[in-house]
C-alpha atoms as a PDB file:
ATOM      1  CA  UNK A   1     -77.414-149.596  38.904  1.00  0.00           C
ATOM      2  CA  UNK A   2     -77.390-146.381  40.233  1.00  0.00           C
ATOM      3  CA  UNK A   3     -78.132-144.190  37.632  1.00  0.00           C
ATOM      4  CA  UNK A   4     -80.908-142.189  39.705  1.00  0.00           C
ATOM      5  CA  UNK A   5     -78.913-142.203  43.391  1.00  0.00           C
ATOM      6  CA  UNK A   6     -80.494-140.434  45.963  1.00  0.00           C
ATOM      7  CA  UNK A   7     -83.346-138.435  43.584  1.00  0.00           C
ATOM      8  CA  UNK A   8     -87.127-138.641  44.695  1.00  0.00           C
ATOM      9  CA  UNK A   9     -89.314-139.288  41.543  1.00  0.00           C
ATOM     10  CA  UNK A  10     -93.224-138.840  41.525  1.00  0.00           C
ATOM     11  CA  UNK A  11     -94.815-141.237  38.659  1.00  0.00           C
ATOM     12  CA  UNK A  12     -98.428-141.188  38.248  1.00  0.00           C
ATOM     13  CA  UNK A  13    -100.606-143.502  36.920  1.00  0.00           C
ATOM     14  CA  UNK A  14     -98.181-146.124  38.277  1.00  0.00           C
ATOM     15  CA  UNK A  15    -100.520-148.631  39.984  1.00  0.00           C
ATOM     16  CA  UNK A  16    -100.559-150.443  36.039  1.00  0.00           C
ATOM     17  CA  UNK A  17     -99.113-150.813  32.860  1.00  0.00           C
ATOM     18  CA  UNK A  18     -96.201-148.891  31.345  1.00  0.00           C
ATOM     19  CA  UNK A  19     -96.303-146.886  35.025  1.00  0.00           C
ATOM     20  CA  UNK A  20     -95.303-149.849  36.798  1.00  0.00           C
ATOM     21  CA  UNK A  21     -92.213-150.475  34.124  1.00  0.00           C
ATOM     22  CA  UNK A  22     -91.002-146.860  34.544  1.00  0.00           C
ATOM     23  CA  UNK A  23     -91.162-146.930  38.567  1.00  0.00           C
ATOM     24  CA  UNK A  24     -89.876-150.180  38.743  1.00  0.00           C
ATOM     25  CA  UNK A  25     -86.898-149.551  36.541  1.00  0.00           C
ATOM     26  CA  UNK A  26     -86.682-146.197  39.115  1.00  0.00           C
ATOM     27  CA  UNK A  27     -85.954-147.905  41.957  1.00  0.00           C
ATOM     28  CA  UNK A  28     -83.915-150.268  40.660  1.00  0.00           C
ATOM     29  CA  UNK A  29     -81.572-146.992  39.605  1.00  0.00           C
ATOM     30  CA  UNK A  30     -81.743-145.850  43.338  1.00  0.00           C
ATOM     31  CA  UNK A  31     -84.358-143.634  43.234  1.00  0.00           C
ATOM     32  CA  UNK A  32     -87.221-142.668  46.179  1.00  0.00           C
ATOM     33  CA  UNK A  33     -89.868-143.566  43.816  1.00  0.00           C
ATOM     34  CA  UNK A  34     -93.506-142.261  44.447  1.00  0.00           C
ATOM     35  CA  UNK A  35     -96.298-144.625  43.169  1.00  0.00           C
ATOM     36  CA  UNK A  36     -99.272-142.878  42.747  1.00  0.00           C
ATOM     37  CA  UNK A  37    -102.835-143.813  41.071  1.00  0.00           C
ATOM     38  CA  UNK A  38    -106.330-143.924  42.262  1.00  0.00           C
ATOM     39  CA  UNK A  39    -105.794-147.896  43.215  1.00  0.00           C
ATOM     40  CA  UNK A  40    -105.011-147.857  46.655  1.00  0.00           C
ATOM     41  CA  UNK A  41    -104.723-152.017  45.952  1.00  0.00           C
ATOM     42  CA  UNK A  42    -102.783-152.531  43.143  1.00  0.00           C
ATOM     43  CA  UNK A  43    -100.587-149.283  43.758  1.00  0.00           C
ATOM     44  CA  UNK A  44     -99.058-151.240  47.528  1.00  0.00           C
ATOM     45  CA  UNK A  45     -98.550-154.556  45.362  1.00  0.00           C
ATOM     46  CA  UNK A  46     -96.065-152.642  43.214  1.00  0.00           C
ATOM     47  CA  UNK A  47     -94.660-150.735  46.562  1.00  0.00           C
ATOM     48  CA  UNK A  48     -94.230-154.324  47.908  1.00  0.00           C
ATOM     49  CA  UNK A  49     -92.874-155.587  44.649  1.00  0.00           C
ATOM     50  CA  UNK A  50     -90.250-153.120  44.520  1.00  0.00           C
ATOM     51  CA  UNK A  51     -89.463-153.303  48.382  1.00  0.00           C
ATOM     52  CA  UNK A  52     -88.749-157.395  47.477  1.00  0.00           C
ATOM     53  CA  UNK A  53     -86.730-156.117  44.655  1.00  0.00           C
ATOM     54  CA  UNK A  54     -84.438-154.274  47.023  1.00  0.00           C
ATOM     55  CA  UNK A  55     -85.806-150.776  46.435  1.00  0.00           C
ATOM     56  CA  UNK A  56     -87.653-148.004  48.112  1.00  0.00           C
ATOM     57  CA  UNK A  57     -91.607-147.396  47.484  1.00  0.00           C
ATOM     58  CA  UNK A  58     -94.125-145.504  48.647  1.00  0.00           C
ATOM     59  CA  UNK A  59     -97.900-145.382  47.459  1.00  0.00           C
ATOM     60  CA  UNK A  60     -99.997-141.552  47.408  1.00  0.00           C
ATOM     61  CA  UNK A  61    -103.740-141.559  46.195  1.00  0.00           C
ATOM     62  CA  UNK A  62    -103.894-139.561  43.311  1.00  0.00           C
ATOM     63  CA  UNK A  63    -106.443-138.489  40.718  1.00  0.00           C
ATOM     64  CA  UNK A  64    -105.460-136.947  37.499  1.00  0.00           C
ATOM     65  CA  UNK A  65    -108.650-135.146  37.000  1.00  0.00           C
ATOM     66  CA  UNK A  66    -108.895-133.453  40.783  1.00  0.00           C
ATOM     67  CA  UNK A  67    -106.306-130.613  41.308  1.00  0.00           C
ATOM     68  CA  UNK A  68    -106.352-130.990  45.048  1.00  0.00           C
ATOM     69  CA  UNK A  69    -104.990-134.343  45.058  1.00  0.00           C
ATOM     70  CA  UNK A  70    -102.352-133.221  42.766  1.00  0.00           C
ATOM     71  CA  UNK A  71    -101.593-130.256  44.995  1.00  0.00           C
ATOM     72  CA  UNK A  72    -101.429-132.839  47.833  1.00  0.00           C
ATOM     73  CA  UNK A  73     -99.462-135.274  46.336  1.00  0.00           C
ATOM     74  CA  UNK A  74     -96.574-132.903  45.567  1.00  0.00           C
ATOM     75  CA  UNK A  75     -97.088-131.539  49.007  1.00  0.00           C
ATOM     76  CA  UNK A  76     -96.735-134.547  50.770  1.00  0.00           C
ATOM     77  CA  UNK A  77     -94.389-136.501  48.895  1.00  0.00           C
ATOM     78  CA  UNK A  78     -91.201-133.304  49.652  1.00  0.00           C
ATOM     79  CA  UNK A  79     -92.777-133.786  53.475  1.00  0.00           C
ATOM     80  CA  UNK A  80     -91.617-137.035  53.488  1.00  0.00           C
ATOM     81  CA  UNK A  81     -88.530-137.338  51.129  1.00  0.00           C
ATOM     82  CA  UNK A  82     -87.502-132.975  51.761  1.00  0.00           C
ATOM     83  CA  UNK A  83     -87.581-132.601  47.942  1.00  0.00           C
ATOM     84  CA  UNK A  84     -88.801-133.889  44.562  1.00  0.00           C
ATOM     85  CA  UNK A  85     -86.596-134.400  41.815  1.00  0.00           C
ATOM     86  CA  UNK A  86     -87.825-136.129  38.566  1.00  0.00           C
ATOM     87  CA  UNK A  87     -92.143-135.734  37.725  1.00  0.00           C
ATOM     88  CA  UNK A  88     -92.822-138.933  35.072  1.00  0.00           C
ATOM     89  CA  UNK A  89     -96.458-137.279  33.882  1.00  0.00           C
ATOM     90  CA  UNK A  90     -97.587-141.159  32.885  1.00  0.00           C
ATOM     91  CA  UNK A  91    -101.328-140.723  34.292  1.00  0.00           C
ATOM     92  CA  UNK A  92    -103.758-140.660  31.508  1.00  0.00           C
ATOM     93  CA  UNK A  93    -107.696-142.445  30.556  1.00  0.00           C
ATOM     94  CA  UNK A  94    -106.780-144.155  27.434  1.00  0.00           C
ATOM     95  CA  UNK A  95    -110.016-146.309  27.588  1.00  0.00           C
ATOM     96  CA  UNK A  96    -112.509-143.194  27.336  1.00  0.00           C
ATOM     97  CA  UNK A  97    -114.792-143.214  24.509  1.00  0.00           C
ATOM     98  CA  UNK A  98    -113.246-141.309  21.541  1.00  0.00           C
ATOM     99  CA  UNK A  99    -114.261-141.341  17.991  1.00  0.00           C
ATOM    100  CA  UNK A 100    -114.494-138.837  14.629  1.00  0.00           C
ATOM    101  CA  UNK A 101    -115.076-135.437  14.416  1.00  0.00           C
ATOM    102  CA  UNK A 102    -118.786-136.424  13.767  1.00  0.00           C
ATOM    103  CA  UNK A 103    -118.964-138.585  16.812  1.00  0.00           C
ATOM    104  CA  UNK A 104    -117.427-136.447  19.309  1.00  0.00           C
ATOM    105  CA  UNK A 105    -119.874-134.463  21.747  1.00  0.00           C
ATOM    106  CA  UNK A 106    -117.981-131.839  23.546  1.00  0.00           C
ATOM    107  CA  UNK A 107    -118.769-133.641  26.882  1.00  0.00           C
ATOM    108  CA  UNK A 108    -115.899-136.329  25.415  1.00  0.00           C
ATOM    109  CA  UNK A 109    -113.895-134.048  24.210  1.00  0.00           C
ATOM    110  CA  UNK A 110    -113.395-132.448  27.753  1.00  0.00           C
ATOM    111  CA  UNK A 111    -113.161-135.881  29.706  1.00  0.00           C
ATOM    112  CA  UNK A 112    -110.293-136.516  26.962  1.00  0.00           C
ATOM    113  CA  UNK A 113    -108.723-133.512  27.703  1.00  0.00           C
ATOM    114  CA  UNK A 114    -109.375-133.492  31.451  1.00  0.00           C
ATOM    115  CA  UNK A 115    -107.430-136.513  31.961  1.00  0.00           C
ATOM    116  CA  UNK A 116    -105.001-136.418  29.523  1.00  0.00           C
ATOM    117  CA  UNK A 117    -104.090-132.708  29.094  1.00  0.00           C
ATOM    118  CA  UNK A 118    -105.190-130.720  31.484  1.00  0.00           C
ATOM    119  CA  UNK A 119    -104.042-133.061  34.551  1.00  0.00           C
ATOM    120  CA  UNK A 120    -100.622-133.374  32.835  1.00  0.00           C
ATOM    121  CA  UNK A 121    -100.517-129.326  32.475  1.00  0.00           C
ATOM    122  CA  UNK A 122    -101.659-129.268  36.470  1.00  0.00           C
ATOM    123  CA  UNK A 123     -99.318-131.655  37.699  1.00  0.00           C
ATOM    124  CA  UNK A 124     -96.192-129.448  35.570  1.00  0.00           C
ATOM    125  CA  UNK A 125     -97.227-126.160  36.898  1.00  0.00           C
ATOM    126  CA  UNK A 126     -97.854-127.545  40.843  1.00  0.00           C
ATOM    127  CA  UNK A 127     -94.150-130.011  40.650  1.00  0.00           C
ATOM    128  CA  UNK A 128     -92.440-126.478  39.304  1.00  0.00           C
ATOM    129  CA  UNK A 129     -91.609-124.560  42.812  1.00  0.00           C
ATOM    130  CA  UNK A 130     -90.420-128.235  44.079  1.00  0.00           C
ATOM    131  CA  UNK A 131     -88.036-128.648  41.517  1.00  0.00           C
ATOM    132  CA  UNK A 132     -86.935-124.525  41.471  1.00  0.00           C
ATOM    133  CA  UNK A 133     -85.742-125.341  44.983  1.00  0.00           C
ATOM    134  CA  UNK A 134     -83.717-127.590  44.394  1.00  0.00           C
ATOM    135  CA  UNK A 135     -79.742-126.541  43.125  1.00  0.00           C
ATOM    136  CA  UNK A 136     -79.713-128.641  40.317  1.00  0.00           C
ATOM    137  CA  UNK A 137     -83.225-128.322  38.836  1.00  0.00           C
ATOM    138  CA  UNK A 138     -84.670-131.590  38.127  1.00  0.00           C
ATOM    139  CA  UNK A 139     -86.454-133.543  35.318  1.00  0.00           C
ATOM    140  CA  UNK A 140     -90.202-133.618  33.866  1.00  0.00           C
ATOM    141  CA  UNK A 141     -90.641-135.875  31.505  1.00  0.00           C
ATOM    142  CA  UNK A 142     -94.383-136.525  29.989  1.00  0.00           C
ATOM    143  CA  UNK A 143     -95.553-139.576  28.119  1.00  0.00           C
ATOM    144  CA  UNK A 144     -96.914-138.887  25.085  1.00  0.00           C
ATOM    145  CA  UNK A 145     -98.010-141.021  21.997  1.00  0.00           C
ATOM    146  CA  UNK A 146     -97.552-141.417  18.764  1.00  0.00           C
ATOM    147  CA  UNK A 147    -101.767-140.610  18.375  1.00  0.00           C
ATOM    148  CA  UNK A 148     -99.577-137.174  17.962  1.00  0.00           C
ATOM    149  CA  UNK A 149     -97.752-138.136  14.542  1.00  0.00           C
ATOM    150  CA  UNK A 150    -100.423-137.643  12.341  1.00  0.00           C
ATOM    151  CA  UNK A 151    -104.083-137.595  11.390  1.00  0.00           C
ATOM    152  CA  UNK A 152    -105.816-141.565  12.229  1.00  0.00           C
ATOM    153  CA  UNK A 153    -109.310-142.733  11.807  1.00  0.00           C
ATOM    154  CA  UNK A 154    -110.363-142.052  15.451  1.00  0.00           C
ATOM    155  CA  UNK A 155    -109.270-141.061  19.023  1.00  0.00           C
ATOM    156  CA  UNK A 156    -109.705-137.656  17.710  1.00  0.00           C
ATOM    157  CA  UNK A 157    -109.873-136.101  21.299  1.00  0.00           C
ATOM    158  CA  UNK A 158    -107.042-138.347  22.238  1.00  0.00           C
ATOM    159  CA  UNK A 159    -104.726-137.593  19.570  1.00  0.00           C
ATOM    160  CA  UNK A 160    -105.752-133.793  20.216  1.00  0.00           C
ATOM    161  CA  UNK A 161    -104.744-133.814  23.687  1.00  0.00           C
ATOM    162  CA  UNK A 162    -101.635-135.866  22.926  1.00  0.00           C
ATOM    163  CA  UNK A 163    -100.292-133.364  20.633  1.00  0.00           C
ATOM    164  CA  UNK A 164    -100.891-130.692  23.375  1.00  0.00           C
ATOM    165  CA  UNK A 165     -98.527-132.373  25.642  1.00  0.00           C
ATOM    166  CA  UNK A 166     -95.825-132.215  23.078  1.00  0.00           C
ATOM    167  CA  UNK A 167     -95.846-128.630  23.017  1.00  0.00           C
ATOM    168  CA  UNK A 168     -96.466-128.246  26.640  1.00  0.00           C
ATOM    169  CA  UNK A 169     -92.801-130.309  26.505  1.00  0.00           C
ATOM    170  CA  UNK A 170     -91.149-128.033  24.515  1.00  0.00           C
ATOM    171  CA  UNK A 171     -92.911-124.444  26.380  1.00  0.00           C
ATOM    172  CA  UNK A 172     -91.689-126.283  29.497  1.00  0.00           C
ATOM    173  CA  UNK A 173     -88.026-126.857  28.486  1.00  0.00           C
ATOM    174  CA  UNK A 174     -88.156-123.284  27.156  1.00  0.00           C
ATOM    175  CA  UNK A 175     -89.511-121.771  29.901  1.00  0.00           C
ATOM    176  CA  UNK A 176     -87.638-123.507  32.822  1.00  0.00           C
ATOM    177  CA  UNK A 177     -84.561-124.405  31.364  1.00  0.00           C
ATOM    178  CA  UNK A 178     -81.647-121.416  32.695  1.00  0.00           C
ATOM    179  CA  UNK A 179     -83.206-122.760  35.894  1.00  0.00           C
ATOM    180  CA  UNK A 180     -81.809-126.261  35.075  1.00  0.00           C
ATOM    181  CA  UNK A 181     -85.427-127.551  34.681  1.00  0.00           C
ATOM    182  CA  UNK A 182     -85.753-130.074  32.054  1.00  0.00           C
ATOM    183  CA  UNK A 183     -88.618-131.126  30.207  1.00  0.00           C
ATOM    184  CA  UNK A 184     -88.966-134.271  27.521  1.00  0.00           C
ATOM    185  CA  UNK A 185     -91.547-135.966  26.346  1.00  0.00           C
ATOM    186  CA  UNK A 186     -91.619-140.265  25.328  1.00  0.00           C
ATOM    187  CA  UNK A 187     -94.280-141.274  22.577  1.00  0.00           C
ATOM    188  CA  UNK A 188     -94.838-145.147  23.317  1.00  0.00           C
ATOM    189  CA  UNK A 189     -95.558-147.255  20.146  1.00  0.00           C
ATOM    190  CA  UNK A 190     -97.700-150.852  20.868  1.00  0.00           C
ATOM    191  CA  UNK A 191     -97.035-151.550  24.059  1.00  0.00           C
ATOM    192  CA  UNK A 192     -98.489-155.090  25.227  1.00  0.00           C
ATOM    193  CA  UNK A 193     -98.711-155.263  29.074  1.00  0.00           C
ATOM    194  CA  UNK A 194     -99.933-157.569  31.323  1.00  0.00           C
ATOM    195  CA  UNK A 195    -103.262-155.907  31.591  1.00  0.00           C
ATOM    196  CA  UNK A 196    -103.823-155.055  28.053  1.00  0.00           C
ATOM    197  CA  UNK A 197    -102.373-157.959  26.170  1.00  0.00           C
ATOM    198  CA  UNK A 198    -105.794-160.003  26.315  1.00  0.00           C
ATOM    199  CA  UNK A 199    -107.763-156.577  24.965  1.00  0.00           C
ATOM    200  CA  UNK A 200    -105.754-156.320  21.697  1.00  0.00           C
ATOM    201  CA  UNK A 201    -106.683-158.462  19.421  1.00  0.00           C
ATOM    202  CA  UNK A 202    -104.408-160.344  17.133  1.00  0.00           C
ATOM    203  CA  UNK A 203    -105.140-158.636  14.189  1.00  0.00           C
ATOM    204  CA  UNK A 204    -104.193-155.319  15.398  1.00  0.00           C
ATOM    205  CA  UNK A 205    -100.750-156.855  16.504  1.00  0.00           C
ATOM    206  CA  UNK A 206    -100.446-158.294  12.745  1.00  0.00           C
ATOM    207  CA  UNK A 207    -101.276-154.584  11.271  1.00  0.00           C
ATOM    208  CA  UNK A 208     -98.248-152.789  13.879  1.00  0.00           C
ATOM    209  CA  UNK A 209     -95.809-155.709  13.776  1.00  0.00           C
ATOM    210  CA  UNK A 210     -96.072-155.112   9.620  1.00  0.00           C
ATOM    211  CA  UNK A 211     -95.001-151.432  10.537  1.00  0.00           C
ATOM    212  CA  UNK A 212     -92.623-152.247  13.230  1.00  0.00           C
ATOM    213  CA  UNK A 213     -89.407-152.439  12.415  1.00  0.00           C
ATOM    214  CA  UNK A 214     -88.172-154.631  14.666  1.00  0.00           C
ATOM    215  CA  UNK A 215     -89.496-158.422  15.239  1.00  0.00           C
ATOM    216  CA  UNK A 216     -91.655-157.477  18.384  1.00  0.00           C
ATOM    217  CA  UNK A 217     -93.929-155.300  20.050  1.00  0.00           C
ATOM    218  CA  UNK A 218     -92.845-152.743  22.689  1.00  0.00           C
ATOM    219  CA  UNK A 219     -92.670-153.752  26.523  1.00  0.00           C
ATOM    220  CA  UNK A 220     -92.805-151.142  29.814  1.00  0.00           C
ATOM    221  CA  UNK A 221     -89.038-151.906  30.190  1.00  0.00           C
ATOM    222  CA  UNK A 222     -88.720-149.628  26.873  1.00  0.00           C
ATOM    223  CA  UNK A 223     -90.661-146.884  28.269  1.00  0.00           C
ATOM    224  CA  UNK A 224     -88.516-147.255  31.548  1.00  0.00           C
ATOM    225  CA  UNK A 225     -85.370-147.617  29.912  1.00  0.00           C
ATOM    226  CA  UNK A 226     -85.824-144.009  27.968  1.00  0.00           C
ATOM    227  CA  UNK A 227     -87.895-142.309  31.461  1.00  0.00           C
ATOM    228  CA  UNK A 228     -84.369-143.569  33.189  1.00  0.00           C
ATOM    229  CA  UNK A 229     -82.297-141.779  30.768  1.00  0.00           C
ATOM    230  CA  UNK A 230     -84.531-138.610  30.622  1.00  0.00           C
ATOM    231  CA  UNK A 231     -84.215-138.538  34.884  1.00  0.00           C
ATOM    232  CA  UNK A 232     -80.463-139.318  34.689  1.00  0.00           C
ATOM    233  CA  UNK A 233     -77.748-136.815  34.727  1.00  0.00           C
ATOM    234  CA  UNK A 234     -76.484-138.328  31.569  1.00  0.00           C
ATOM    235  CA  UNK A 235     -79.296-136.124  29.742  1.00  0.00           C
ATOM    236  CA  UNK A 236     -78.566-133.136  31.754  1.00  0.00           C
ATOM    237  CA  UNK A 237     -77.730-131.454  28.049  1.00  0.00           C
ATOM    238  CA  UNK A 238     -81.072-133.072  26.477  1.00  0.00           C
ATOM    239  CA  UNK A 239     -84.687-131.020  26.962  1.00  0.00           C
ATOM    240  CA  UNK A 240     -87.173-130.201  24.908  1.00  0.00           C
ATOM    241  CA  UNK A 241     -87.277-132.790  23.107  1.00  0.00           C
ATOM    242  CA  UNK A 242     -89.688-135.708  21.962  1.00  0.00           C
ATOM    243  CA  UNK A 243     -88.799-138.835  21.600  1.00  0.00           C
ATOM    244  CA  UNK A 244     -90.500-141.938  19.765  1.00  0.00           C
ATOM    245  CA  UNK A 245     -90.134-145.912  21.327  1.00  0.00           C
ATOM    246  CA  UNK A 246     -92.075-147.221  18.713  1.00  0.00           C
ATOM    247  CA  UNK A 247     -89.517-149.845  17.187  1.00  0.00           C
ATOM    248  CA  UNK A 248     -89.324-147.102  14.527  1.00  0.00           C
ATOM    249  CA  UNK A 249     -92.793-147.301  13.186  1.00  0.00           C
ATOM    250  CA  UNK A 250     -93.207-143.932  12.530  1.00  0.00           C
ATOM    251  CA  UNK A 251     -89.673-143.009  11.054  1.00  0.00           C
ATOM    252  CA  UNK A 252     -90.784-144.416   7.427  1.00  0.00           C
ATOM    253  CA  UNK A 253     -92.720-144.154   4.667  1.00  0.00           C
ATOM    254  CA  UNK A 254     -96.384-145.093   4.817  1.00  0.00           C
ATOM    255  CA  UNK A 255     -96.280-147.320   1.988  1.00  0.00           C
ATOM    256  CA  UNK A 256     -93.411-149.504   3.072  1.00  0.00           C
ATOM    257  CA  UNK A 257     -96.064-152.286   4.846  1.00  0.00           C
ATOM    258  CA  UNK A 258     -97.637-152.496   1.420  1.00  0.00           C
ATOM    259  CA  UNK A 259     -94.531-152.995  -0.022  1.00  0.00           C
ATOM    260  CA  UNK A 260     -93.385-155.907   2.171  1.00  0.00           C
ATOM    261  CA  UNK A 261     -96.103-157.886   1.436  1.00  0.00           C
ATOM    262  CA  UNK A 262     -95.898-157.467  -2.354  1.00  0.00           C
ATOM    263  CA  UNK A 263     -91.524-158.016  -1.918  1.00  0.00           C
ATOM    264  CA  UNK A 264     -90.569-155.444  -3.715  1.00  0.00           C
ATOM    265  CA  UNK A 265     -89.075-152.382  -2.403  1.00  0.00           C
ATOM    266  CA  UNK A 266     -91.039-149.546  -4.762  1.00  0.00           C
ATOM    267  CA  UNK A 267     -93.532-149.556  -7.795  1.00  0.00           C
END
């Protein structure tokens, strides 16, 4: 259980959600874990949470679309700890308003990509100098989605600005990596949290579970579980790549939901 000993870890957008399974899962691993979030609230009941869980927490006000408080976050978070080791980029607005090409006005598109690109580009370029600092590099590892596999019937913007992120992955690992800088990127499938479990509808659950090919839906622990790998020295010979916790949803054909339901296995 101490997979991430004495490292200081930043992960924002950790007051909820898949957040709270990745910083939970941090400390737990020995890390200095930074919980950071607009939610002054909700971001010192996961501090506390942790602290009952015998780990170390600390909450910084942070919003993804306003570069000062990313500035200051970094800042103030190697004040406190003297360095910065591992950036989880988990802060994104996956409830804006997003749509088809037809539906989009450019004033969505840029909130889309405000929040979900451009705040994860910021928040890479202002952690770099921490992590340059330190002897042996550090760890950036952005959350994706699988919006990013292919083309869908929405979330246009979303998917968009998803599938920037995986590049900026690999241009990071590129880029930084002879400075022992790594960069990976996770693509969460379904995952039902606490706070979004009474939003999705059964339906939709039916539709990935038929895709899924394992017997449940996706949990923060499986997010956490891969973030703890990526921030581990055990992956100190793994960056630029993107990795998919979906229960394999997207590793077959398209058809093979279809197929299921008919019981056969082709046509």
């Amino acid at each position: 259980m101490n997979r991430l000993k004495d490292k200081v870890a930043i992960v924002t957008g950790s007051t909820s959600g898949i957040g709270i399974g990745i910083a939970r899962l941090y400390a737990a691993e020995g890390a200095k874990v930074v919980i950071c979030g607009r939610r002054a609230e909700k971001g010192q009941v996961v501090v506390d949470t942790i602290a009952k869980e015998g780990g170390e927490a600390s909450f910084h006000f942070m919003d993804i679309t306003d570069p000062s408080s990313i500035e200051k976050l970094f800042a103030d978070t190697a004040e406190k700890y003297g360095k910065i080791d591992i950036l989880v980029n988990n802060a994104a607005n996956v409830g804006l308003k997003d749509g088809r090409v037809d539906e989009l006005t450019l004033e969505m598109w840029d909130a889309v990509f405000q929040s979900d690109m451009r705040g994860t580009f910021y928040a890479t370029k202002c952690v770099l100098p921490y992590l340059q600092k330190n002897e042996n590099g550090g760890s950036i590892i952005n959350i994706g989605s699988m919006a990013s596999c292919g083309g869908d019937l929405g979330s246009t913007a979303y998917a968009c600005a998803k599938a920037g992120v995986d590049m900026l992955t690999k241009s990071t690992a590129l880029q930084y990596g002879k400075q022992n800088i790594r960069c990976n990127c996770v693509r969460p499938g379904l995952i039902v949290t606490p706070e979004n479990e009474a939003r999705v509808p059964q339906v939709l659950k039916d539709i990935f579970l038929s895709n899924i090919m394992v017997n449940r839906y996706g949990c923060p622990e499986d997010i956490g579980n891969m973030c703890v790998y990526f921030g581990s020295d055990e992956s100190a010979y793994v960056t630029g790549q993107i990795i998919n916790v979906d229960g394999g949803m997207n590793s077959h054909a398209p058809t093979v939901a279809q197929f299921k339901q008919l019981n056969s296995r082709t046509w």
